[in-house]
N, C-alpha and C. Protein backbone atom coordinates (compact mmCIF):
# COMPACT_ATOMS: atom_id res chain seq x y z
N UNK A 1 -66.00 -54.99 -1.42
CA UNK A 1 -66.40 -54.58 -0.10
C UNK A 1 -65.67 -53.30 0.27
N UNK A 2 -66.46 -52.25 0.92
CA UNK A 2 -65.68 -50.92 1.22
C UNK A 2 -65.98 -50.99 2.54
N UNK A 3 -64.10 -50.49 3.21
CA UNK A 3 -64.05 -50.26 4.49
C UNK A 3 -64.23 -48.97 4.76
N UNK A 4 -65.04 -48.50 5.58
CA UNK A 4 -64.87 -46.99 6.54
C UNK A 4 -64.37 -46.78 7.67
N UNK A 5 -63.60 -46.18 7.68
CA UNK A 5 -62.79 -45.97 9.18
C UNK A 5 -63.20 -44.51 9.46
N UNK A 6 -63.57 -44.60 10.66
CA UNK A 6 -64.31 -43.23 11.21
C UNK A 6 -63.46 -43.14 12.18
N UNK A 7 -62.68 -41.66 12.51
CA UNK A 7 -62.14 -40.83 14.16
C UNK A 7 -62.72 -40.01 14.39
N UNK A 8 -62.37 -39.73 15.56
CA UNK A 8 -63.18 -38.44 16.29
C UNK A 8 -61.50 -37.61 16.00
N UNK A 9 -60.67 -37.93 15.71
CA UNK A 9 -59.33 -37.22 15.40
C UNK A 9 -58.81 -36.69 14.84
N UNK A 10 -58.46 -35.51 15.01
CA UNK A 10 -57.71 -34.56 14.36
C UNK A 10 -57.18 -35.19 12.61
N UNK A 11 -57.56 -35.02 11.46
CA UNK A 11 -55.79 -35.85 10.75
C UNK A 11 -55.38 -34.37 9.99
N UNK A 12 -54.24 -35.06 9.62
CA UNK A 12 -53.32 -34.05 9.05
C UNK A 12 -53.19 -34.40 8.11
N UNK A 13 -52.19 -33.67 7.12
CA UNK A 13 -51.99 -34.25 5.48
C UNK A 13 -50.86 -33.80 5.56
N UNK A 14 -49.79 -34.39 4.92
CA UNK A 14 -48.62 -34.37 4.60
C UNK A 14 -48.74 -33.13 2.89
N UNK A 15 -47.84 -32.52 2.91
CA UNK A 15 -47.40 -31.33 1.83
C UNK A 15 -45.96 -31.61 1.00
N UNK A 16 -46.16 -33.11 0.61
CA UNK A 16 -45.14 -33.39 -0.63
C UNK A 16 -43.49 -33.80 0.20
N UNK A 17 -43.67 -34.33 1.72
CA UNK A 17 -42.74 -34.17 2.23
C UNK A 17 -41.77 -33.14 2.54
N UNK A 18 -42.76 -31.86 2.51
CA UNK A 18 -42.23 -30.41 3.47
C UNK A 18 -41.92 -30.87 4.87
N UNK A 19 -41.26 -30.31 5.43
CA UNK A 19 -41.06 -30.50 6.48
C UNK A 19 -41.77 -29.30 7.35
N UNK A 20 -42.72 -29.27 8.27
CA UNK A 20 -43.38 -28.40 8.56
C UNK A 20 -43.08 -28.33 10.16
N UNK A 21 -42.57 -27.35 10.81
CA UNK A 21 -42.17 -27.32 12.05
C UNK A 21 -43.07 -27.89 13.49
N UNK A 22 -42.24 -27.74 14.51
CA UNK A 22 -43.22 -28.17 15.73
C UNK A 22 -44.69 -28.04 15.79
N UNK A 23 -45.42 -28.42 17.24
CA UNK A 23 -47.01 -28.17 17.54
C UNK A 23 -47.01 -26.59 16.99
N UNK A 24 -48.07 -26.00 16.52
CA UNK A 24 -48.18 -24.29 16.87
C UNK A 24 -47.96 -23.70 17.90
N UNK A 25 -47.63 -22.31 18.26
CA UNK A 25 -47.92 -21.75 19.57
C UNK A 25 -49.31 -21.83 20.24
N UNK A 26 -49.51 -21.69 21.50
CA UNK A 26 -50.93 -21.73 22.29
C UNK A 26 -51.99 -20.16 22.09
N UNK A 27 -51.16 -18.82 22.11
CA UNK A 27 -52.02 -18.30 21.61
C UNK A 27 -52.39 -17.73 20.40
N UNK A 28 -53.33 -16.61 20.27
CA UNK A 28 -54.13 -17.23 19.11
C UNK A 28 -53.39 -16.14 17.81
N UNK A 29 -52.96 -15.17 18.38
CA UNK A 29 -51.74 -14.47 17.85
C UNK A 29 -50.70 -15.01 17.11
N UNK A 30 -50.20 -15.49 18.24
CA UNK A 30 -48.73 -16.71 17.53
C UNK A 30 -49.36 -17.83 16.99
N UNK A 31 -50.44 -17.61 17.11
CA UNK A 31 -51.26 -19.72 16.24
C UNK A 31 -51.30 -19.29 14.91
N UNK A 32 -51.66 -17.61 14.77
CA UNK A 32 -52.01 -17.24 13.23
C UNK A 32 -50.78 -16.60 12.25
N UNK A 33 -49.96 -16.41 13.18
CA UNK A 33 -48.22 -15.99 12.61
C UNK A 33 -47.73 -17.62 11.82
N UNK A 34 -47.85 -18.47 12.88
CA UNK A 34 -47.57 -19.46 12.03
C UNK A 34 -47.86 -20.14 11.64
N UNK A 35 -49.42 -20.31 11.37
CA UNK A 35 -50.36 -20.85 10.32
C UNK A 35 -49.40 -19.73 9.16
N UNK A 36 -49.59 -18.65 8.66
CA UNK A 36 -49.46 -17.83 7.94
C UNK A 36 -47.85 -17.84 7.30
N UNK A 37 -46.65 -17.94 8.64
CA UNK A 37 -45.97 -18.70 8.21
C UNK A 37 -45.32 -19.73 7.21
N UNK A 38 -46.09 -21.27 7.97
CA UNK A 38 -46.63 -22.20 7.25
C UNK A 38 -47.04 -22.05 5.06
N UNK A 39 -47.99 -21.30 5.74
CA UNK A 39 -48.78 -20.68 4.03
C UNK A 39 -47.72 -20.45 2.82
N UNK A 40 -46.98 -19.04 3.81
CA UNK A 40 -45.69 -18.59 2.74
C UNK A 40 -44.80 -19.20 2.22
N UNK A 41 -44.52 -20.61 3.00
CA UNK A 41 -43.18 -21.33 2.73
C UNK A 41 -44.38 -22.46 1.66
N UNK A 42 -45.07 -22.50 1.92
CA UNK A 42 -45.74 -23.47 0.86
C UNK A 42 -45.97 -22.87 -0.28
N UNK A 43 -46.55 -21.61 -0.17
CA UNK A 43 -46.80 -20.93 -1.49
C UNK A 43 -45.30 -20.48 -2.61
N UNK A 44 -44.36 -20.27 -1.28
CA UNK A 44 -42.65 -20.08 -2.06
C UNK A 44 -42.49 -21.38 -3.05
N UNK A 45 -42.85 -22.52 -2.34
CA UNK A 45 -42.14 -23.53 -3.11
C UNK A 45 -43.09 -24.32 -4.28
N UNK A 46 -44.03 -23.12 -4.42
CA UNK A 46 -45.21 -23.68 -5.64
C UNK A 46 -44.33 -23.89 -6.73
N UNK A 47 -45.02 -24.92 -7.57
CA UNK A 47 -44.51 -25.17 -8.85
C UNK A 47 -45.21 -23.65 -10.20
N UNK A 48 -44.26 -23.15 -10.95
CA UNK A 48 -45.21 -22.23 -11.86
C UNK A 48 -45.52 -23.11 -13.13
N UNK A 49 -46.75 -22.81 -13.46
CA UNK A 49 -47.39 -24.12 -14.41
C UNK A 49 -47.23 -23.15 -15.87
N UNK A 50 -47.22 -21.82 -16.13
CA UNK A 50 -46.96 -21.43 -17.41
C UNK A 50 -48.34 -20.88 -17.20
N UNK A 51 -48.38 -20.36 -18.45
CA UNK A 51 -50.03 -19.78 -19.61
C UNK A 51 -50.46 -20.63 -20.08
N UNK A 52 -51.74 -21.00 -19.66
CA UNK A 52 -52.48 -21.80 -20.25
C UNK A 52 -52.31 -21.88 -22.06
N UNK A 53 -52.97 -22.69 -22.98
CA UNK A 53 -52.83 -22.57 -24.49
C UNK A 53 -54.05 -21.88 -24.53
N UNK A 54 -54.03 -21.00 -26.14
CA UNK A 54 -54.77 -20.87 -26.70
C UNK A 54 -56.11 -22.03 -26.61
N UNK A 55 -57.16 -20.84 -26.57
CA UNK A 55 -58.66 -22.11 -26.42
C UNK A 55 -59.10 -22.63 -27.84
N UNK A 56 -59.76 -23.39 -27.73
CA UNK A 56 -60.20 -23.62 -29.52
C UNK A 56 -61.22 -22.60 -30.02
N UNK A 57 -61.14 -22.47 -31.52
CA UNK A 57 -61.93 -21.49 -31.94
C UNK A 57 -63.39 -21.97 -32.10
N UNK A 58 -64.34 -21.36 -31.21
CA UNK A 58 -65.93 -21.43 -30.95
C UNK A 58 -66.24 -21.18 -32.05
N UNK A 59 -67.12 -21.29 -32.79
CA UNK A 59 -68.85 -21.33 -34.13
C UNK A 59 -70.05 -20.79 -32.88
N UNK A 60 -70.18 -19.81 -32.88
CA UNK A 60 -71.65 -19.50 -32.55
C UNK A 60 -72.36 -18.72 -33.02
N UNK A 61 -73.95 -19.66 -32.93
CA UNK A 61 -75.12 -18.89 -34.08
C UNK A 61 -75.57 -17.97 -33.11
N UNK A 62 -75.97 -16.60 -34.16
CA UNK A 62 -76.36 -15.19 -33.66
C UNK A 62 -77.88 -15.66 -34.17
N UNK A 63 -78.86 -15.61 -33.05
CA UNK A 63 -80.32 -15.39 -33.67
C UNK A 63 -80.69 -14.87 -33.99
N UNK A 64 -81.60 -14.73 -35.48
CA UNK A 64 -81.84 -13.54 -36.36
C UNK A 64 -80.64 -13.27 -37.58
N UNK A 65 -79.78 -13.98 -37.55
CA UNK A 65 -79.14 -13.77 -38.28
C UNK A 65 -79.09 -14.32 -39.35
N UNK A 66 -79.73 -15.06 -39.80
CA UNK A 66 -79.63 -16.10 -40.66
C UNK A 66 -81.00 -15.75 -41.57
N UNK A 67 -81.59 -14.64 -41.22
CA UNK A 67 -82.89 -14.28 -42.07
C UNK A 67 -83.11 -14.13 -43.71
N UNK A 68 -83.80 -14.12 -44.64
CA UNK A 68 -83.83 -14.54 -45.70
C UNK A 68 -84.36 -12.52 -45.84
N UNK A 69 -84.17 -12.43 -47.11
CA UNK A 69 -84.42 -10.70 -47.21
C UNK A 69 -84.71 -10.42 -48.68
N UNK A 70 -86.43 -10.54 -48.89
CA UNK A 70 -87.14 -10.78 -49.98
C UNK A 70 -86.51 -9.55 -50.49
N UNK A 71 -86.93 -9.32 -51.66
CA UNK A 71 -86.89 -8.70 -52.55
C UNK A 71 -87.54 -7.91 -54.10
């Protein structure tokens, strides 16, 4: 059986137990300083994942290539 819980409410998500400061400021100036804020200190404390590996080596057929050449 699946429950759905529906709000009309705001939710939030937690960021790994950051601690993310007070409400925002009211205007829309200071709302976007520290949204932006916010951003930098999350993006500072990214994990760096490295260089991906080498991909595997692809086989692909060229059409026409495979033609037979009488003689």
């Amino acid at each position: 059986m699946t429950t759905i819980n529906i709000t009309n409410q705001q939710l939030e998500l937690g960021l790994a137990g950051l601690k993310i400061s007070a409400v925002p400021p009211k205007s829309r100036v200071a709302r976007a300083n520290w949204w932006f804020a916010q951003m930098r200190g999350v993006v500072g404390q990214a994990m760096d994942w490295g260089l991906p590996a080498d991909p595997r080596p692809e086989q692909v057929w060229i059409a026409g290539a495979a033609r037979e050449i009488e003689v």
